[in-house]
Protein backbone atom coordinates (compact mmCIF):
# COMPACT_ATOMS: atom_id res chain seq x y z
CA UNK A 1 0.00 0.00 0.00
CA UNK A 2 1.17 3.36 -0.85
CA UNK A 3 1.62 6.14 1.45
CA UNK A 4 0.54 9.49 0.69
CA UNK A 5 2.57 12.52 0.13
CA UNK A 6 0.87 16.60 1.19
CA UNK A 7 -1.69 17.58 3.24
CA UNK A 8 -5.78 17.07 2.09
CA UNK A 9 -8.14 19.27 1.01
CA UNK A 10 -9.99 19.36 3.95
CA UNK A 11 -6.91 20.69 5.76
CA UNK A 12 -6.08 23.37 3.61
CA UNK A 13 -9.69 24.71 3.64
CA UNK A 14 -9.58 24.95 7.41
CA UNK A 15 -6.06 26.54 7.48
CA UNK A 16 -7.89 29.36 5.42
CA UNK A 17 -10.37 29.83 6.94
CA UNK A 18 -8.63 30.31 10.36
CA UNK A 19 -6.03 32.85 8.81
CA UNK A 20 -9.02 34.52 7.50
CA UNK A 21 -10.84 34.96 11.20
CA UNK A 22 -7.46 35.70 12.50
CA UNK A 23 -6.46 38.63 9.97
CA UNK A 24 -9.97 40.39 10.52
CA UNK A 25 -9.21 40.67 14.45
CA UNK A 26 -6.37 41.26 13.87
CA UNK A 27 -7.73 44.34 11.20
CA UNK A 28 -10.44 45.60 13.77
CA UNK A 29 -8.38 45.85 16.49
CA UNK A 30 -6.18 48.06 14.16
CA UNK A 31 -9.17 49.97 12.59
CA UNK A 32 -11.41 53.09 14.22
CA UNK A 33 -14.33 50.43 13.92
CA UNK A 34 -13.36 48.55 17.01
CA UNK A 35 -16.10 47.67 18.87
CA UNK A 36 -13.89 47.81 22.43
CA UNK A 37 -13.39 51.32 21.87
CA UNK A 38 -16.63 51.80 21.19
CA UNK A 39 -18.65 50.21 24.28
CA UNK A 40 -15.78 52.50 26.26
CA UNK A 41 -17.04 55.67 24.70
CA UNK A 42 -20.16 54.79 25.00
CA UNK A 43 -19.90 53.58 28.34
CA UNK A 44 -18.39 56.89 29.54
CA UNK A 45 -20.72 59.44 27.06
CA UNK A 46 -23.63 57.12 29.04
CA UNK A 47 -22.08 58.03 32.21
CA UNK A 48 -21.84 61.79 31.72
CA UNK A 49 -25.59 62.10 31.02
CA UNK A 50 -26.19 60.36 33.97
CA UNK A 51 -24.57 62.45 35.78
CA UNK A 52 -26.03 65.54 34.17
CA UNK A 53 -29.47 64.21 35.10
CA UNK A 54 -28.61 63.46 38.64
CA UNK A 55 -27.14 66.65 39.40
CA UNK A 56 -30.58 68.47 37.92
CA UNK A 57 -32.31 65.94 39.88
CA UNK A 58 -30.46 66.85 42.81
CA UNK A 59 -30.65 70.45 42.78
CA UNK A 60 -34.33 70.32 41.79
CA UNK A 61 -35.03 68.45 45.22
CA UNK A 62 -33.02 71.10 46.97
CA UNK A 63 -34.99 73.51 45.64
CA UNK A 64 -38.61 71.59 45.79
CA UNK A 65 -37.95 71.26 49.71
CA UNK A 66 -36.27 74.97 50.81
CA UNK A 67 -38.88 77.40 51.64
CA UNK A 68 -36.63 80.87 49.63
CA UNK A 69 -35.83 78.28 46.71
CA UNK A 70 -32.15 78.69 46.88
CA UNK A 71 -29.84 76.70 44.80
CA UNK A 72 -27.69 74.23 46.58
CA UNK A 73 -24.69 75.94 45.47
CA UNK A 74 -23.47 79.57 45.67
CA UNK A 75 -24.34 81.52 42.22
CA UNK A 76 -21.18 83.18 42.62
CA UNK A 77 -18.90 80.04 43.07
CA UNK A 78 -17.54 79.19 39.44
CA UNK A 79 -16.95 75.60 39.82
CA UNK A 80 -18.33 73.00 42.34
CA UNK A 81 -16.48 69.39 42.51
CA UNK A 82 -18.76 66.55 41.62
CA UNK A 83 -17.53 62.59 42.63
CA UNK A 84 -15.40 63.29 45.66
CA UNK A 85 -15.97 60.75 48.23
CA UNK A 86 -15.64 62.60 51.07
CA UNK A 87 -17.74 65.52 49.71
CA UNK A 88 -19.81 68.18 51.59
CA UNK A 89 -23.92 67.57 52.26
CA UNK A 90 -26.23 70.39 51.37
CA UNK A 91 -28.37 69.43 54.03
CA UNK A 92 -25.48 69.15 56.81
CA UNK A 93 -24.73 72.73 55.43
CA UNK A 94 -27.80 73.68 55.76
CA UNK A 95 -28.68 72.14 58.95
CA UNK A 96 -27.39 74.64 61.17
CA UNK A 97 -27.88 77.96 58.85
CA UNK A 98 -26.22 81.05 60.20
CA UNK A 99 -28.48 83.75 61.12
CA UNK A 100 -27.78 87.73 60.60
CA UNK A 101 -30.20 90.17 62.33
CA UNK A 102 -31.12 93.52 60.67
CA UNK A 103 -32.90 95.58 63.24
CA UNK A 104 -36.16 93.11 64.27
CA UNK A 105 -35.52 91.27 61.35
CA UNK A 106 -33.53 87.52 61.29
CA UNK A 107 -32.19 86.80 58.07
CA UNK A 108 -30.82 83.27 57.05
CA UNK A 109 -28.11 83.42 55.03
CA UNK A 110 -28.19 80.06 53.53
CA UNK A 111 -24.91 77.74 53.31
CA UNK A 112 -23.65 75.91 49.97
CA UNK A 113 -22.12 72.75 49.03
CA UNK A 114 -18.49 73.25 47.02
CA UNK A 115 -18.49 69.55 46.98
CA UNK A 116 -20.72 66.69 46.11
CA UNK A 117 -20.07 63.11 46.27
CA UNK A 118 -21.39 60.45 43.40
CA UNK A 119 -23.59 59.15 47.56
CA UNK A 120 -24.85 62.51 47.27
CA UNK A 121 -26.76 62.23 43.97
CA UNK A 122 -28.20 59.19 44.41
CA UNK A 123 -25.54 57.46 42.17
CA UNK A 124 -24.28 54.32 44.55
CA UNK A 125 -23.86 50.80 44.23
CA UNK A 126 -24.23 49.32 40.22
CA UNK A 127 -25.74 53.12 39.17
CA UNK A 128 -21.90 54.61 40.15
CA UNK A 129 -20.29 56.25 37.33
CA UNK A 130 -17.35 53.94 36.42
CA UNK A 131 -15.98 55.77 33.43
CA UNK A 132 -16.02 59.13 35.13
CA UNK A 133 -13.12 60.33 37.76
CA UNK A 134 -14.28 63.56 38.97
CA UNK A 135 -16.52 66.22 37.35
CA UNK A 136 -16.88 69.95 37.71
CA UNK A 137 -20.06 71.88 38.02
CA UNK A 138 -19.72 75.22 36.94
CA UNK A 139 -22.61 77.04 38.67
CA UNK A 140 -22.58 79.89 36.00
CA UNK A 141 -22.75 78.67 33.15
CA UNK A 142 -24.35 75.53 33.93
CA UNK A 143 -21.49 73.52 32.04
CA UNK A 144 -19.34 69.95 32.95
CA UNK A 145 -15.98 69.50 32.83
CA UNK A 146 -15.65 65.54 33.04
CA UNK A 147 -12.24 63.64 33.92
CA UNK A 148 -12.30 60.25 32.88
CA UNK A 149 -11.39 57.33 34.68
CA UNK A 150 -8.46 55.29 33.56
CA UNK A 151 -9.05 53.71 29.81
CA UNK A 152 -11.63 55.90 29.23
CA UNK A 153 -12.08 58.83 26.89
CA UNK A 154 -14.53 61.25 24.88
CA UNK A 155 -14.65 60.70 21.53
């Protein structure tokens, strides 16, 4: 009986084919189509509207339960630091507000937060921003200034 020489047919055919599967990972992982890249960016442009909402949400409550409907933060801060842990309450601020007395009349002079932590909005546990660092809150104009968290990034 003779032996046979090469490699079959059938051998061949799956060598292509897994050169094939191999060059196009190999060319997404290289291209701006990568789909990694893209559940990031979409993870973290996910995460900044979150926090958008939750800060509205937040200041919206403030407002909804102080009788002069004044903002939780000072209108003539510029920026107020959003995602620090160890961030200050509105409500311990404004637990103990100071008083100022005009002739027979007490004014409160209401207290502000400069800091808010991600506990503070509401956004704990699974609902915790994982592509975002730190924001900023500029009281002013009303804009974020977003730091990503590491291997994240805007688009």
């Amino acid at each position: 009986m003779k032996t046979k020489k090469g490699i079959s047919l059938i051998v061949l055919v799956i060598t292509i084919i897994v050169i094939i599967i191999l060059a196009a990972a190999v060319l997404l992982s290289l291209s701006k189509n990568n789909p990694m890249d893209n559940a990031r960016v979409a993870t973290y442009e996910n995460d900044m509207a979150e926090v958008r909402s939750a800060v509205a949400l937040y200041i919206s409550n403030f407002v909804a339960k102080d009788y002069y409907h004044n903002s939780p933060f000072d209108p003539t801060d510029t920026d107020v630091k959003i995602g620090i842990n160890n961030g200050t309450d509105v409500d311990s601020n404004t637990a103990t507000p100071k008083e100022e007395t005009e002739g027979s009349q007490t004014n409160v002079i209401p207290t502000y937060a400069e800091q808010v932590s991600w506990d503070q909005l509401g956004l704990v546990g699974s609902s915790k921003p994982t592509s975002i660092y730190s924001c900023t809150y500029n009281v002013s104009t009303g804009e974020f200034s977003f730091t990503p968290a590491a291997g994240y990034k805007a688009q």
